[in-house]
N, C-alpha and C. Protein backbone atom coordinates (compact mmCIF):
# COMPACT_ATOMS: atom_id res chain seq x y z
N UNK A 1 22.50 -24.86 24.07
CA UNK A 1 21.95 -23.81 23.23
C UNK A 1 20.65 -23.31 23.86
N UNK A 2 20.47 -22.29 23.97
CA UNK A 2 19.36 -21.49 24.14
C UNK A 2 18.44 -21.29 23.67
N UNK A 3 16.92 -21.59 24.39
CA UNK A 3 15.81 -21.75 23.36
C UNK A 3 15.41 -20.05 23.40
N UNK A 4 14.41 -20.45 22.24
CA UNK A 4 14.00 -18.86 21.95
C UNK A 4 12.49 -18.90 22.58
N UNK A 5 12.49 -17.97 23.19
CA UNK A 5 10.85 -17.64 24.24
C UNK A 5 10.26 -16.79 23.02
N UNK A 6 8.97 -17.22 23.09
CA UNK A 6 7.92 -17.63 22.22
C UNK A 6 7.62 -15.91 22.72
N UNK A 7 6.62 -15.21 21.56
CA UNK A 7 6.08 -14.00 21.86
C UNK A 7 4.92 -14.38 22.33
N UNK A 8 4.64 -13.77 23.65
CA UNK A 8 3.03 -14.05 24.36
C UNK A 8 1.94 -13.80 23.52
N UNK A 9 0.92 -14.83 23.30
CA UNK A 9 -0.26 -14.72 22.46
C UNK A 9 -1.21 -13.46 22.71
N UNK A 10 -1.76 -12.69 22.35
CA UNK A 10 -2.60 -11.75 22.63
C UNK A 10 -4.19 -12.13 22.41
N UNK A 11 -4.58 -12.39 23.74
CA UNK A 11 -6.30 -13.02 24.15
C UNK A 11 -7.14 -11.89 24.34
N UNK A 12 -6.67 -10.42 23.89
CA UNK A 12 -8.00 -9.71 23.76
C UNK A 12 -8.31 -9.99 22.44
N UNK A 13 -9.91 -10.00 22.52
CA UNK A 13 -10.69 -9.67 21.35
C UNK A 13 -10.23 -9.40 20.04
N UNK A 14 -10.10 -9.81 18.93
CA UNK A 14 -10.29 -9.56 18.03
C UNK A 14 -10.67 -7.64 17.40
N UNK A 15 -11.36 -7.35 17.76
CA UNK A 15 -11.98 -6.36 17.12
C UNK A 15 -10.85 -4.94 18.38
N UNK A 16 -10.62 -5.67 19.14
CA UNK A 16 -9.90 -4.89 20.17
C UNK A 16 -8.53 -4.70 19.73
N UNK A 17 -7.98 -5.69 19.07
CA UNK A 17 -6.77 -5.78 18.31
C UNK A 17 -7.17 -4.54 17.37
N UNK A 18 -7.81 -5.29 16.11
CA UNK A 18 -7.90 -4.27 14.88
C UNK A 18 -7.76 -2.54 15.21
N UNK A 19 -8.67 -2.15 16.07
CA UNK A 19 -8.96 -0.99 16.27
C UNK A 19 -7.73 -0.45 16.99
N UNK A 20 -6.99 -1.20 18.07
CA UNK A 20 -5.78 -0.28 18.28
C UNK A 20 -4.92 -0.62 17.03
N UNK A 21 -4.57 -1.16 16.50
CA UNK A 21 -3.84 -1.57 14.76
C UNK A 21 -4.28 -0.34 14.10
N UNK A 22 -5.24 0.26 14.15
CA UNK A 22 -5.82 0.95 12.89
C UNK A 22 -5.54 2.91 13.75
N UNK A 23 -5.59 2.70 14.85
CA UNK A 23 -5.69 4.00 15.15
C UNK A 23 -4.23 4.50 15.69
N UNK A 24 -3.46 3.39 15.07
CA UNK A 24 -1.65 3.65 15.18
C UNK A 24 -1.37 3.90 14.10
N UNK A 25 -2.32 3.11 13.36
CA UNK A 25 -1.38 3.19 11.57
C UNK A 25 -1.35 4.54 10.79
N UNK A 26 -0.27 4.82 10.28
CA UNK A 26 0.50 6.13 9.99
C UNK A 26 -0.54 6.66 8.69
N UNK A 27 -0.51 8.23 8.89
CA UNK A 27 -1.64 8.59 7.63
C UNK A 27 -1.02 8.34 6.19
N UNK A 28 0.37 8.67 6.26
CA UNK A 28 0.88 8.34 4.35
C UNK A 28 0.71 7.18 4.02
N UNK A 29 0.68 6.07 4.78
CA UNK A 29 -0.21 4.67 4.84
C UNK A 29 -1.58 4.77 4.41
N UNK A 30 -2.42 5.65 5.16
CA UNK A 30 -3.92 5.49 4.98
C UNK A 30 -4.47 5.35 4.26
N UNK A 31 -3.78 6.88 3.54
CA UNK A 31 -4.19 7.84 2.58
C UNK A 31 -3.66 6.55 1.11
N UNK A 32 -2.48 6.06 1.21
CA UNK A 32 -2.58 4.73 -0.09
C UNK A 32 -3.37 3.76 -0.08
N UNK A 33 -3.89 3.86 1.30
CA UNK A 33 -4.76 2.20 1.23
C UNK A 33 -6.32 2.64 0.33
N UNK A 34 -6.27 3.63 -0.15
CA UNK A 34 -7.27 4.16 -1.31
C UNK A 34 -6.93 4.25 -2.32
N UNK A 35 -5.29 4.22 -2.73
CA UNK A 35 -5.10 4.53 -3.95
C UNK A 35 -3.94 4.94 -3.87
N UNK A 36 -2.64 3.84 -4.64
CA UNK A 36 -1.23 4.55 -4.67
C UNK A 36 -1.33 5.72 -5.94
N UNK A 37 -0.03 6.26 -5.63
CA UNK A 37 0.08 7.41 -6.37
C UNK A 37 1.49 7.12 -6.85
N UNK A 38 1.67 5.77 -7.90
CA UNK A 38 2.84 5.38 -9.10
C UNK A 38 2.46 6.86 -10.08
N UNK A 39 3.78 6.72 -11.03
CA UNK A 39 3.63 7.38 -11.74
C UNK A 39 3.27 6.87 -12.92
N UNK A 40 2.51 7.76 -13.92
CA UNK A 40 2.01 7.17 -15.20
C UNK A 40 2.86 7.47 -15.97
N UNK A 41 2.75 6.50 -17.06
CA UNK A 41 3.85 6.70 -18.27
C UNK A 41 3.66 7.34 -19.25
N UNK A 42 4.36 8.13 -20.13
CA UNK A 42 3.58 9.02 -20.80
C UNK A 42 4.90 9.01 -21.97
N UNK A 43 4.33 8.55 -23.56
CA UNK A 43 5.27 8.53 -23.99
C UNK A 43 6.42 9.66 -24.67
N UNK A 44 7.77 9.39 -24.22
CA UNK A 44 8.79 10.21 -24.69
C UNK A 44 9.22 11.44 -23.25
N UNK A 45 8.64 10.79 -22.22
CA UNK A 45 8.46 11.67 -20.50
C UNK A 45 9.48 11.01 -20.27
N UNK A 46 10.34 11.59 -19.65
CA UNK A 46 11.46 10.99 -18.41
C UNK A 46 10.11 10.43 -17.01
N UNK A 47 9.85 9.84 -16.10
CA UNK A 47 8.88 9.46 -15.18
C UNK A 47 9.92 9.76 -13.87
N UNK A 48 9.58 10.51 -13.21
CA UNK A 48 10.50 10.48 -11.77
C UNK A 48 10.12 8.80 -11.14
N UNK A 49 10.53 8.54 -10.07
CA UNK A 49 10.03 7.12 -9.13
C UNK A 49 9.93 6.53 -9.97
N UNK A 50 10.30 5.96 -11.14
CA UNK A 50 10.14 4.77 -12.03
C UNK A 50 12.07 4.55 -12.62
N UNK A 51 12.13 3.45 -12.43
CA UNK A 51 13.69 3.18 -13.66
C UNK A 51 13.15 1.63 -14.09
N UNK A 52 13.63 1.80 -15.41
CA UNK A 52 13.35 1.05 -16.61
C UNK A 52 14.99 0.30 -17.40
N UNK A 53 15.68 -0.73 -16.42
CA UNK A 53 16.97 -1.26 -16.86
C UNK A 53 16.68 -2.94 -17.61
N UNK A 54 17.71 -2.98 -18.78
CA UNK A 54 17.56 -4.38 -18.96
C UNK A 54 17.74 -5.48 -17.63
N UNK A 55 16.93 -6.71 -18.25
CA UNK A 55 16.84 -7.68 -17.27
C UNK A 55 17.97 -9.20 -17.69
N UNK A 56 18.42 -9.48 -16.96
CA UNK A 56 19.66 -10.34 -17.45
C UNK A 56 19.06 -11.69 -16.61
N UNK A 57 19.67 -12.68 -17.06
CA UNK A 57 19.33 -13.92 -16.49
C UNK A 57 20.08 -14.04 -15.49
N UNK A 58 20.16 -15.33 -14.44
CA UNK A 58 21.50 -15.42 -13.61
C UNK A 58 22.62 -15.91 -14.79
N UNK A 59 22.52 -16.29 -15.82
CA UNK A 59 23.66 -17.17 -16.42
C UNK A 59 24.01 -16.19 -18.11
N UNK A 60 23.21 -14.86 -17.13
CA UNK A 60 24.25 -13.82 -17.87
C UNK A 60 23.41 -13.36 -19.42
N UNK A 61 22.51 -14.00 -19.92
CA UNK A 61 21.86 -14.14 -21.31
C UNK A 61 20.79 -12.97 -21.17
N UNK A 62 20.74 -12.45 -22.15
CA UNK A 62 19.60 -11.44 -22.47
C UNK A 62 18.52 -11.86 -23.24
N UNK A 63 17.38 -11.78 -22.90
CA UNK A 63 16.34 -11.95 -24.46
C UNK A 63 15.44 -10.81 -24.72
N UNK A 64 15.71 -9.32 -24.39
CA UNK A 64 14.86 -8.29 -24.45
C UNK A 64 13.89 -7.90 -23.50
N UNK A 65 13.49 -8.93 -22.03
CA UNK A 65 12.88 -8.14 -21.34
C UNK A 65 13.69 -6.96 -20.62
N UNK A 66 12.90 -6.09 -19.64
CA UNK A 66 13.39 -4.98 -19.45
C UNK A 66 12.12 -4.75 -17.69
N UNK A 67 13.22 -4.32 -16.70
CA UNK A 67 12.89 -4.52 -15.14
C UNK A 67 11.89 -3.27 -15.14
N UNK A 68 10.99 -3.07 -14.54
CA UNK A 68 10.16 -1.76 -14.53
C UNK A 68 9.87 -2.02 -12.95
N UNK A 69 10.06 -0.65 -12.64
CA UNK A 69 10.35 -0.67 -11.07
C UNK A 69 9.56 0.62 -10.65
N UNK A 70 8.66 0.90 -9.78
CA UNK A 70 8.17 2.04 -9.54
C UNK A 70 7.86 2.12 -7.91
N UNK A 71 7.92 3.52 -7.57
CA UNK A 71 7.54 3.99 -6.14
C UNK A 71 6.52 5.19 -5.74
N UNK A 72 5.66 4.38 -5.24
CA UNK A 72 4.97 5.36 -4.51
C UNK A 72 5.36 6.47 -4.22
N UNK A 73 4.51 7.96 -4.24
CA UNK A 73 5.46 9.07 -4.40
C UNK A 73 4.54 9.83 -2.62
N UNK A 74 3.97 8.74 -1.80
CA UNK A 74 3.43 9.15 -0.50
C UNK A 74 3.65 8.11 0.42
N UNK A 75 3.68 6.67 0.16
CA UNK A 75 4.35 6.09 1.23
C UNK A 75 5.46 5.06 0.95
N UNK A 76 6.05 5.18 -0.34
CA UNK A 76 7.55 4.00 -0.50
C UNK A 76 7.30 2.55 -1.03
N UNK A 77 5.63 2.65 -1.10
CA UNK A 77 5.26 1.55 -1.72
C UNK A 77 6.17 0.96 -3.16
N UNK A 78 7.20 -0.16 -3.14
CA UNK A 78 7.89 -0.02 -4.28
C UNK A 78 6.91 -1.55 -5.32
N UNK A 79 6.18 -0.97 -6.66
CA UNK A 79 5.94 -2.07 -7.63
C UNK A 79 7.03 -2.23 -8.68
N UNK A 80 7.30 -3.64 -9.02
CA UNK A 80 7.98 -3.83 -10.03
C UNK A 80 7.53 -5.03 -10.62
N UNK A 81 7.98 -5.08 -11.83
CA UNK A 81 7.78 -6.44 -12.75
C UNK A 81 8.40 -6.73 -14.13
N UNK A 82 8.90 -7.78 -14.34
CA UNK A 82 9.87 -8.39 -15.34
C UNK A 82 8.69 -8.03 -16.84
N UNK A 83 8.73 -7.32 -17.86
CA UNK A 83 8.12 -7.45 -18.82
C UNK A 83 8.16 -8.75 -19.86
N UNK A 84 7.53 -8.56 -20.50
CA UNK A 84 7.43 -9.57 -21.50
C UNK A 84 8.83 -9.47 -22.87
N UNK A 85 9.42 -10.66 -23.28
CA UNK A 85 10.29 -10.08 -24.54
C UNK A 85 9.86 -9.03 -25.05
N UNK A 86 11.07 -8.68 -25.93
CA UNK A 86 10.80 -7.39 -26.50
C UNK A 86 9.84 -7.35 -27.69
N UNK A 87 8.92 -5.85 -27.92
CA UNK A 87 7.71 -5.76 -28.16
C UNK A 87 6.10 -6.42 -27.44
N UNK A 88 6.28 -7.37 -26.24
CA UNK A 88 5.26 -7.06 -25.22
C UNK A 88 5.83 -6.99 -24.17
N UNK A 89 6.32 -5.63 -23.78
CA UNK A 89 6.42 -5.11 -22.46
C UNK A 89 5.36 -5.04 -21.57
N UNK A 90 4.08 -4.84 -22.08
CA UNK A 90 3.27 -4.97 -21.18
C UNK A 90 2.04 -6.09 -21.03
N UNK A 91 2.54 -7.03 -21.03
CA UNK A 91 1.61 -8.31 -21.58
C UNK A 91 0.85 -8.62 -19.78
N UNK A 92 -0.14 -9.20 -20.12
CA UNK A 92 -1.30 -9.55 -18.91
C UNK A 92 -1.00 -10.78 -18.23
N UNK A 93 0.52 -10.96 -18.86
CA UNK A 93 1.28 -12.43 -18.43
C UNK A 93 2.24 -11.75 -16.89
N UNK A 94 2.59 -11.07 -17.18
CA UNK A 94 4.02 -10.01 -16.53
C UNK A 94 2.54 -9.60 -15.39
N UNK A 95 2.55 -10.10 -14.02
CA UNK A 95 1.60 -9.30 -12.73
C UNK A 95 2.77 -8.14 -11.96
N UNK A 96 2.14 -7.21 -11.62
CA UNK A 96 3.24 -6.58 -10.60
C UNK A 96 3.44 -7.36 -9.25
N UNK A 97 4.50 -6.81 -9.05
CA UNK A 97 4.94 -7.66 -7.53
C UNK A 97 4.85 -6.31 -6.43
N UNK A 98 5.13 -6.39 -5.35
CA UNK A 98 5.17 -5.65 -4.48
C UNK A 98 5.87 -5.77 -3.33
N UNK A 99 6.73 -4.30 -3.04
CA UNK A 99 7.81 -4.27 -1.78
C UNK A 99 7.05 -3.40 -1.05
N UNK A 100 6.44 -3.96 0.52
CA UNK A 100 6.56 -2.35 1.47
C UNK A 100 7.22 -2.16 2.18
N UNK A 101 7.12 -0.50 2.41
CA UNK A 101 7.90 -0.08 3.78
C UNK A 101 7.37 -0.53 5.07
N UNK A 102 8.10 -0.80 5.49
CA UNK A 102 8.24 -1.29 7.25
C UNK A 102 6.85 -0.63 7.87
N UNK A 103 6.01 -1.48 8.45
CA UNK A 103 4.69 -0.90 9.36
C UNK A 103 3.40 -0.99 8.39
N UNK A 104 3.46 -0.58 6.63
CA UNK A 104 2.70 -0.73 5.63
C UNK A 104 1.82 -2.18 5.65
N UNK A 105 2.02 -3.53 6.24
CA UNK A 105 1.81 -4.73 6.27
C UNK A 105 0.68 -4.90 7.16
N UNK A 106 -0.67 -5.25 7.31
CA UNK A 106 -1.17 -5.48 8.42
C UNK A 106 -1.08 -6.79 9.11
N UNK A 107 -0.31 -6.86 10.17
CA UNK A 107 -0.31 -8.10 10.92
C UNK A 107 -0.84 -9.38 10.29
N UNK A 108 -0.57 -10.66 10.69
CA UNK A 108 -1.02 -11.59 10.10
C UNK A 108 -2.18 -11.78 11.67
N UNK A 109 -3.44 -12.08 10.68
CA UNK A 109 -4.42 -12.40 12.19
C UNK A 109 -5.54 -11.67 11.71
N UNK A 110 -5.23 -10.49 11.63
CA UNK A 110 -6.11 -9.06 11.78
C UNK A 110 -7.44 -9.34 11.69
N UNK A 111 -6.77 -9.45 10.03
CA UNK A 111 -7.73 -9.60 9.13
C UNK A 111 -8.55 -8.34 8.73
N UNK A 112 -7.93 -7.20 8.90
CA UNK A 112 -8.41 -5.84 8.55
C UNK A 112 -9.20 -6.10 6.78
N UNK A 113 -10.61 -5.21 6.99
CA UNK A 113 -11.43 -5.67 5.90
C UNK A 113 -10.59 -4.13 4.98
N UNK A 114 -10.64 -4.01 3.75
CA UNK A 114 -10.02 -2.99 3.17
C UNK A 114 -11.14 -1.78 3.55
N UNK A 115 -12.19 -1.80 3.27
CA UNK A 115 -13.07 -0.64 3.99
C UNK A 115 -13.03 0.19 5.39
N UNK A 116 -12.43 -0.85 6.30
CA UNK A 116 -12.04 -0.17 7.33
C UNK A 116 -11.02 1.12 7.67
N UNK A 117 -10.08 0.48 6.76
CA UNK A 117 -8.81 1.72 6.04
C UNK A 117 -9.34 2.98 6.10
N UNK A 118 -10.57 2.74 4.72
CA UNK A 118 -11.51 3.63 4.23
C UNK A 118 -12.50 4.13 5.05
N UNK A 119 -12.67 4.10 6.52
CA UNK A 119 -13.59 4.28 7.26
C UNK A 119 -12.80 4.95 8.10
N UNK A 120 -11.35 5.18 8.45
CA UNK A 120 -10.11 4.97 9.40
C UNK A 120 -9.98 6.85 8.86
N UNK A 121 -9.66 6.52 7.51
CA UNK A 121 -8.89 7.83 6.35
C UNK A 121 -10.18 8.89 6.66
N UNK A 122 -11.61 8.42 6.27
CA UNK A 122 -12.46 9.87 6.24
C UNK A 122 -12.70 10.34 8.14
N UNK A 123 -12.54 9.40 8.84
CA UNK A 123 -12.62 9.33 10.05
C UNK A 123 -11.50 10.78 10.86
N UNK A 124 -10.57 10.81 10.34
CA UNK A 124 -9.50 11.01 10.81
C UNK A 124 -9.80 12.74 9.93
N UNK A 125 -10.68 12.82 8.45
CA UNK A 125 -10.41 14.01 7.76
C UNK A 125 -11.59 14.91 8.77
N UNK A 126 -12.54 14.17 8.89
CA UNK A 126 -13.60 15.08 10.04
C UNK A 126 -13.25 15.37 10.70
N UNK A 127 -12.48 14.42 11.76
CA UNK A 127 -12.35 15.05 12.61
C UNK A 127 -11.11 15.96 12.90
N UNK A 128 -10.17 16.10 11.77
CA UNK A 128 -9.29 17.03 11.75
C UNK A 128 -10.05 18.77 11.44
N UNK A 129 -11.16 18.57 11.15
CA UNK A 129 -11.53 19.94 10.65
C UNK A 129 -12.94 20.28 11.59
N UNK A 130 -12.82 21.39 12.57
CA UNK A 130 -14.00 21.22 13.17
C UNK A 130 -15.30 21.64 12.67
N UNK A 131 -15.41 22.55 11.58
CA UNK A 131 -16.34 23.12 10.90
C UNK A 131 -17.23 21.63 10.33
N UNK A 132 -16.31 20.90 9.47
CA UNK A 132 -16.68 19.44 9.00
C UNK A 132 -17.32 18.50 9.88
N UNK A 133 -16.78 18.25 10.91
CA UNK A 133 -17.07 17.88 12.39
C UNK A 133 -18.67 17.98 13.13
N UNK A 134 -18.69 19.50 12.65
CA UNK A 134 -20.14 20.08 13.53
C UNK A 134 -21.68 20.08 12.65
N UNK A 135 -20.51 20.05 11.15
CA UNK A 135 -21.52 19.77 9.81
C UNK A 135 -22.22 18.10 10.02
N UNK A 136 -21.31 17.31 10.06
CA UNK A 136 -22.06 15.77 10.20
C UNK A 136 -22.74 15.80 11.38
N UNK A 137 -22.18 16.34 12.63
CA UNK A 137 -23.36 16.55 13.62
C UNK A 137 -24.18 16.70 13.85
N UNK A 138 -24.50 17.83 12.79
CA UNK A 138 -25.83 18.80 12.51
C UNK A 138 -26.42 17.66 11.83
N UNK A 139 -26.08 17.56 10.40
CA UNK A 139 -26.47 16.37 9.69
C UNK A 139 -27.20 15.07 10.74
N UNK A 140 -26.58 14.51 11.65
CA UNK A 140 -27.05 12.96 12.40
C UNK A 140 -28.30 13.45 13.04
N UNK A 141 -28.13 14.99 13.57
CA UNK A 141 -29.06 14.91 14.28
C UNK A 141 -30.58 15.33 13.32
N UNK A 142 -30.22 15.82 12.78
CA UNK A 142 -31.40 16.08 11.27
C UNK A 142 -32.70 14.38 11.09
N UNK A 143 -31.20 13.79 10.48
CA UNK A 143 -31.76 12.19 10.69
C UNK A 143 -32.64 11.65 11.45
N UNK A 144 -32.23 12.22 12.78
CA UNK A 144 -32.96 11.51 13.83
C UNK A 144 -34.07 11.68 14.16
């Protein structure tokens, strides 16, 4: 039987890692690592990205909870969670769980601080706009 060859360790730097990690990672990514965009519930609303089906045991028995399943409506982020019997559907017992899309995960290692995201996202809005761009420029050099 054939052994399996090990993936080569990566001995640059730390901070050399993160930063190519961060300046690959996709913007509909970014832009959630500030804030998904689930939908809110609103009563007697149909909710697009949300379905709301009873929850069955494996051995087939019902006792009134009910599956609540929702998706990110910018990067596929899927939350769901088993409610509470019926009449506390939304009890502080029931945590959401979480599915991502493929690439959404940051490496195990990283250790990406969540601010960086946030440093990554406005990083990327300056310098998409050059007017914005020449404004903080102006601005640094004011400072100085």
């Amino acid at each position: 039987m054939a052994r399996r060859k090990k993936a080569p360790i990566d001995m640059r730097p730390i901070e050399v890692r993160r930063k190519e990690w961060i300046d690959k990672y996709p913007d509909k990514f970014l832009i959630c690592r500030q804030g998904h965009d689930f939908p809110k519930p609103f009563p007697g609303r149909r909710m697009t990205n949300t379905s709301i089906v009873p929850w069955f045991y494996d051995d087939g028995r019902r006792e009134g909870e009910v599956l609540i399943t929702q998706k990110c409506k910018h990067c596929g982020r899927v939350r769901w969670r088993i409610s509470g019997p019926r009449g506390m559907y939304y009890s502080e017992a029931t945590k959401w769980n979480y599915d991502d899309p493929k690439g959404y995960a940051t490496p195990p290692g990283l250790g990406i601080p969540r601010s960086a995201y946030g440093d990554e996202y406005w990083r990327r809005i300056i310098d998409a706009d050059p007017d914005l761009t020449q404004e903080v420029e102006a601005r640094e050099e004011e400072e100085q």
